[in-house]
Protein backbone atom coordinates (compact mmCIF):
# COMPACT_ATOMS: atom_id res chain seq x y z
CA UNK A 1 18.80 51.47 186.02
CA UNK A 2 19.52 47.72 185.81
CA UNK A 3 18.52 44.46 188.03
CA UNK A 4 21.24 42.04 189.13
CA UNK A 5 21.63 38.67 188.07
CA UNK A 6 20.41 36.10 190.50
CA UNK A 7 21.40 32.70 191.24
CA UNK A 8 19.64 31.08 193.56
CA UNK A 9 18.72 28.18 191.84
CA UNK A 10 20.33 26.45 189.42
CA UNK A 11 19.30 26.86 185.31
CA UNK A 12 18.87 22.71 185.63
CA UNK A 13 17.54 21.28 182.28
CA UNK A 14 14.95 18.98 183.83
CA UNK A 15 13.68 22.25 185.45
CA UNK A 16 13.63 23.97 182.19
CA UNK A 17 12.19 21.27 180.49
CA UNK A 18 9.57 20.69 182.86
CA UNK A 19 8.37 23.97 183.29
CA UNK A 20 8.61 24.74 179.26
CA UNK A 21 6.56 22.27 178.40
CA UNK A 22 3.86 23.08 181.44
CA UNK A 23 3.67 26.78 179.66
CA UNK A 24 3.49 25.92 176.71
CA UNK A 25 0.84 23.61 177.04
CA UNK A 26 -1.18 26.64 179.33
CA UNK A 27 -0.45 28.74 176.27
CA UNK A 28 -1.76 25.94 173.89
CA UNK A 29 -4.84 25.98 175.57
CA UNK A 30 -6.16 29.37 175.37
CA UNK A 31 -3.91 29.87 171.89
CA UNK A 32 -0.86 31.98 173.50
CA UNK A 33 2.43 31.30 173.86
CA UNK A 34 2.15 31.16 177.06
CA UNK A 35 4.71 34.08 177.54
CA UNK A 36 2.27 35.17 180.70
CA UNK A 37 2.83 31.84 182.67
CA UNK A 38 6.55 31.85 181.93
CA UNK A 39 6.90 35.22 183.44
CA UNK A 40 5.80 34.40 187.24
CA UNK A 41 7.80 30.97 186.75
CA UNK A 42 11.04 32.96 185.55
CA UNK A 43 10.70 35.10 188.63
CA UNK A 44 9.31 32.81 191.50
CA UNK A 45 11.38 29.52 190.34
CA UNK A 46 14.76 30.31 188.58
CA UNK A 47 14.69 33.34 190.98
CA UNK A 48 15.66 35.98 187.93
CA UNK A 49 15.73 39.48 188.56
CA UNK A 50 12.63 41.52 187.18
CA UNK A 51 14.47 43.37 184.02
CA UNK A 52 16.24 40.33 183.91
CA UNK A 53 12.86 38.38 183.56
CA UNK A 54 11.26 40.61 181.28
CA UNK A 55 14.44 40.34 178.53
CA UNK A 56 13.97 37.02 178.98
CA UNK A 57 10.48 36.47 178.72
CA UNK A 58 10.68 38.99 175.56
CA UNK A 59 13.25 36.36 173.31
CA UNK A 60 11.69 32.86 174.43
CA UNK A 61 8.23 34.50 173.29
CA UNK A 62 9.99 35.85 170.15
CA UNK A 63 11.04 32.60 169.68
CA UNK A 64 7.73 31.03 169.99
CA UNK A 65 5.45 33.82 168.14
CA UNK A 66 7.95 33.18 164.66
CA UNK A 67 7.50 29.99 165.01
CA UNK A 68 3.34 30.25 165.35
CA UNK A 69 2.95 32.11 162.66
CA UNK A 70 3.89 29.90 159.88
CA UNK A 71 2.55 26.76 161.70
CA UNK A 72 -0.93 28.38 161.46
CA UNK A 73 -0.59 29.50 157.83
CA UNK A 74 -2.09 25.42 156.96
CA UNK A 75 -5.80 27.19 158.49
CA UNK A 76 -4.65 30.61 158.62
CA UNK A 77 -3.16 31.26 155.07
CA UNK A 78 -0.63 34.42 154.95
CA UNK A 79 -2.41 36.46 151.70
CA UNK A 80 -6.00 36.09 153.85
CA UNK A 81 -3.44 38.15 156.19
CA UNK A 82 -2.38 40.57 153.79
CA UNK A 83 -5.74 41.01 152.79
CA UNK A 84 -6.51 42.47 156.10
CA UNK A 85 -3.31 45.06 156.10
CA UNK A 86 -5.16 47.92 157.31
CA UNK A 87 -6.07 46.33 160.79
CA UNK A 88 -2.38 45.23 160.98
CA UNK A 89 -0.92 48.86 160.33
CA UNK A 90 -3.82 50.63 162.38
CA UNK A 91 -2.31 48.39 165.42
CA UNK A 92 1.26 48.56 164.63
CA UNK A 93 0.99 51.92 164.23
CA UNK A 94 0.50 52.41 168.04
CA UNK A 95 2.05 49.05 169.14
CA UNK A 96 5.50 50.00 167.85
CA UNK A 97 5.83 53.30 169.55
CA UNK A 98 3.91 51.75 173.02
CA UNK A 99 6.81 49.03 172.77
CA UNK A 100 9.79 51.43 172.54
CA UNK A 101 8.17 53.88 175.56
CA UNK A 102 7.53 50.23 177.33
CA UNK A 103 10.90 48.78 177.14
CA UNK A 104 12.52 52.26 178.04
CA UNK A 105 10.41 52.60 181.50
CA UNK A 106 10.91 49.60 182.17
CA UNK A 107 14.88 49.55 182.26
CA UNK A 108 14.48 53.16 184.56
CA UNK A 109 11.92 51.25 186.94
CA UNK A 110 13.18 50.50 190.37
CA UNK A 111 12.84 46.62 190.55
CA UNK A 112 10.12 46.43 193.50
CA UNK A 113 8.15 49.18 191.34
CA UNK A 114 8.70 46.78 188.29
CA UNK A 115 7.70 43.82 190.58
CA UNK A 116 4.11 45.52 191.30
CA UNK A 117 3.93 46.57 187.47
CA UNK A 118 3.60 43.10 186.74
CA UNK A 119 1.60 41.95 188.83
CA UNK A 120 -0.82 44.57 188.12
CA UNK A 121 -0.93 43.56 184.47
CA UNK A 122 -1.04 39.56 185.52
CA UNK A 123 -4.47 40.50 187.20
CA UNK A 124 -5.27 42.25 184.08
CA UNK A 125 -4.86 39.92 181.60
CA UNK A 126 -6.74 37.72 183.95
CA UNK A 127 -9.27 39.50 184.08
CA UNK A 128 -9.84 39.90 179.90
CA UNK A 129 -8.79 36.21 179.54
CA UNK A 130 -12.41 35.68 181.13
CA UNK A 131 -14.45 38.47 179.92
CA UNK A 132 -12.81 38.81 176.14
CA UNK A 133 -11.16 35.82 174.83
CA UNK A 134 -14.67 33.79 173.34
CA UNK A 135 -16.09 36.94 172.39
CA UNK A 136 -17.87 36.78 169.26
CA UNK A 137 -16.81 38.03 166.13
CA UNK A 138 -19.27 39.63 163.17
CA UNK A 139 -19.74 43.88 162.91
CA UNK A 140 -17.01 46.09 164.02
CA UNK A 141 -18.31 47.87 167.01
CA UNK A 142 -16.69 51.17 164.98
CA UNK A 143 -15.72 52.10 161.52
CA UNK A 144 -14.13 54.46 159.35
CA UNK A 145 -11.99 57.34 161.18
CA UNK A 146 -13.25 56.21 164.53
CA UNK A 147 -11.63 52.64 164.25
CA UNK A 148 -8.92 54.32 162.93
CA UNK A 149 -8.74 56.23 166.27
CA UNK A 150 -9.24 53.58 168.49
CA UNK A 151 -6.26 51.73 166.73
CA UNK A 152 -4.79 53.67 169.74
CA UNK A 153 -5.31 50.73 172.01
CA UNK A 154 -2.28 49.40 169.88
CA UNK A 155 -0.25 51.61 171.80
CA UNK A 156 -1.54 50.66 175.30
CA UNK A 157 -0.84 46.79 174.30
CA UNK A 158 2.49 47.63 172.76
CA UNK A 159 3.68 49.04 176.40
CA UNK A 160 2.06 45.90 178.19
CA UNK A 161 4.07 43.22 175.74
CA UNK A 162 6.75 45.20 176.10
CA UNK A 163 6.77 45.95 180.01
CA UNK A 164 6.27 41.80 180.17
CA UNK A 165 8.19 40.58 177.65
CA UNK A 166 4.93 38.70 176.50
CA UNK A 167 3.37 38.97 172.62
CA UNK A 168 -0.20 40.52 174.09
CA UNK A 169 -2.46 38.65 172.15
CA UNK A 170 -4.55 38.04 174.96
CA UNK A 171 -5.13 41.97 174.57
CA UNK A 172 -4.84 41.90 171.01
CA UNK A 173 -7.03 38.87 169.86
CA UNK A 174 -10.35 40.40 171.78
CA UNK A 175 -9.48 43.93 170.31
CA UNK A 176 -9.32 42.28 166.88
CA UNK A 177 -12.75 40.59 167.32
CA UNK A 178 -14.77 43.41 168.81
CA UNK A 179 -13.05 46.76 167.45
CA UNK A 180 -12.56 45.26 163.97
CA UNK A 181 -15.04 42.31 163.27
CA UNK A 182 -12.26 39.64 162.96
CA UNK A 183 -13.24 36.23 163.08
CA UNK A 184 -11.42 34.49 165.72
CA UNK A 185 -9.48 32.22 164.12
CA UNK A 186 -8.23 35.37 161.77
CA UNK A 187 -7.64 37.46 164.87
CA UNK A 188 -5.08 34.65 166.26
CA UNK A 189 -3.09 34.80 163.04
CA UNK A 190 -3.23 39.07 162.95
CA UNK A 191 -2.64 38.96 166.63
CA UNK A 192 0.86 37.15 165.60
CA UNK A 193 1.53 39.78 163.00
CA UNK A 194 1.40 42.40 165.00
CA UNK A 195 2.98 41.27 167.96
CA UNK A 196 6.32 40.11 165.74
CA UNK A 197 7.56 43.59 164.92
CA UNK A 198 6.20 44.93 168.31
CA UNK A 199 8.56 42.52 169.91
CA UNK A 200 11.11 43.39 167.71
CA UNK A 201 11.27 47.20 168.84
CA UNK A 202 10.81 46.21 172.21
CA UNK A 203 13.72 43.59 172.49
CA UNK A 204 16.12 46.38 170.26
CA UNK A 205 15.27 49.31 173.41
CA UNK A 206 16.41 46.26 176.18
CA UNK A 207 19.34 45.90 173.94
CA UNK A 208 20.49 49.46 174.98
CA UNK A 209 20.23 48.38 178.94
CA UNK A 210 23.32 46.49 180.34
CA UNK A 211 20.57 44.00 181.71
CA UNK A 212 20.62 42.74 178.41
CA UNK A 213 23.69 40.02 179.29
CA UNK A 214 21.35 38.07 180.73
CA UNK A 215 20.70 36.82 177.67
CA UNK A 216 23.98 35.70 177.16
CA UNK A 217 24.88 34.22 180.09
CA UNK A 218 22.12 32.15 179.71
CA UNK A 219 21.72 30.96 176.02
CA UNK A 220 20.91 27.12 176.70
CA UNK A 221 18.73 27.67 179.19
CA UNK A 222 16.51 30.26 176.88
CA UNK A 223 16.83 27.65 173.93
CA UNK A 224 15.62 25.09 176.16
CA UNK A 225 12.67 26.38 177.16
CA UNK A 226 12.31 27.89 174.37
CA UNK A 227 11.98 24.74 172.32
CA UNK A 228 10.00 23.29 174.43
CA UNK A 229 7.26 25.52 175.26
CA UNK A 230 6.76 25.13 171.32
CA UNK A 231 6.31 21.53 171.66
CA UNK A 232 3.71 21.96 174.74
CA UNK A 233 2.32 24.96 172.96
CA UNK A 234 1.74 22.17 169.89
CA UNK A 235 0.09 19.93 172.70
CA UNK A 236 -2.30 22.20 174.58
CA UNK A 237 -3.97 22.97 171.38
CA UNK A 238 -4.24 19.15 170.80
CA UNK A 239 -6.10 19.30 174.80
CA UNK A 240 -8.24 22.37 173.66
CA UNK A 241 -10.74 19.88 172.39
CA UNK A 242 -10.89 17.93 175.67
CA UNK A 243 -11.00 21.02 178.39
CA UNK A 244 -14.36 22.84 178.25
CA UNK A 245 -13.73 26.40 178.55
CA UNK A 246 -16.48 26.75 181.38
CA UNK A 247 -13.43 24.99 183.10
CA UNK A 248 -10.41 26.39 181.34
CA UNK A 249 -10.71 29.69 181.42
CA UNK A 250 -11.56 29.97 184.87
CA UNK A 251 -8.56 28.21 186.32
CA UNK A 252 -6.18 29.77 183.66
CA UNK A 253 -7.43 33.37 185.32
CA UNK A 254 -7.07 31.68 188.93
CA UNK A 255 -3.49 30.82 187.64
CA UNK A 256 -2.42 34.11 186.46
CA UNK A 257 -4.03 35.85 189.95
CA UNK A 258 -2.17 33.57 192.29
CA UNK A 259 1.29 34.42 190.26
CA UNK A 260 0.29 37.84 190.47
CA UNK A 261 -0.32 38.01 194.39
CA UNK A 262 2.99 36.06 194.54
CA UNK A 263 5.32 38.27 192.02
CA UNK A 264 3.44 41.26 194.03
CA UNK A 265 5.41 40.00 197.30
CA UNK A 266 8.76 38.98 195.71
């Protein structure tokens, strides 16, 4: 099954521009790329279709997740990633197969179905930005062939990046701190590592879907915003210093739950 293109607004740059930078700061922020603001802006301003949205969503956050991960490496450097390869595979291991069963419901979803899919998951995300994302890291609440086990949540996350086009570390980064013991810092940068090739297997299965033109048809406008939710990504986490999270978090959840209600009734 496949959405149509629509056209209702123009792709205008200053649009693009605008709203790039405003998610990429919101992503900044809370140390995202802010793939789950662009989402209800892709839908509720450029007036894209819901597949169409998702494929979208999927290659600006591609964009912006292979960019973050060597712009980190200064704090985050990539062998104190290697050294924690088992976490990474336990994930991917799940993630990778969640992403290809994702992407391939997604294309057979009936667009008002996919419409409430989101916004389901917006409320959700909402819901562990509060409760999970300044969780405390220090002793794995499992080990051995139990964490192993519970890697499984990989899979679960691999279907929600993949059914939003977003990277899920804002399922990803708390599952790293409490299921593993990752500090948080370390969790951001293994967050990015396994949301790269998870986005990779999800963006080959939209590939398959005729949907897929979208891309095409609009290559400036992806750059675009692309680019510049880097740059406002770059400046929210300049801000992150200056917003208390007893403030932040809060109205970044009350964000995400108004563009839920209002992708809910697209």
């Amino acid at each position: 099954m496949t959405n149509g293109a629509h056209t209702l607004l123009p792709r205008h740059p200053a649009a693009a521009f605008g709203g790039g930078a405003i998610i990429g700061a919101l992503g900044g922020l809370i140390g995202l790329g802010g793939a789950e603001f662009r989402l209800p802006i892709l839908i509720g301003f450029f007036n894209f279709a819901a597949l169409e949205t998702v494929i979208l969503n999927k290659a600006m956050s591609l964009v912006v997740v292979a960019t973050a991960l060597p712009f980190r490496a200064g704090t985050i450097p990539f062998g104190v990633i290697a050294d924690s390869w088992p976490i990474v595979i336990n994930l991917l291991a799940g993630s990778l197969i969640g992403a290809w069963f994702g992407a391939g419901w997604a294309t057979r979803l009936r667009s008002e179905t996919l419409y409430k899919v989101i916004a389901i998951m917006l409320t959700a995300i909402a819901i562990v930005l509060i409760m999970g994302h300044d969780a405390a890291a220090g002793q794995p609440l499992l080990s051995g062939m139990a964490q192993v086990v519970a890697g499984v949540a990989g899979f679960v996350i691999g279907i929600v990046a993949a059914l939003l086009g977003v990277a899920g570390g804002e399922l990803l980064i708390p599952t790293l701190v409490l299921l593993f013991g990752a500090d948080i810092k370390l969790a951001g940068s293994l967050s990015l590592a396994v949301s790269l090739p998870t986005m990779v297997v999800g963006f080959t299965r939209y590939s398959r879907d005729q949907s897929f033109s979208v891309i095409g048809r609009n290559k400036s406008f992806l750059l675009l915003i692309a680019a510049v939710s880097i740059v406002g990504t770059f400046i929210g986490g300049k801000l992150l210093g200056i917003v208390p999270n007893a403030v932040l978090l809060p109205a970044l959840a009350i964000i995400l739950l108004i563009s839920a209600v209002k992708v809910w009734r697209h």
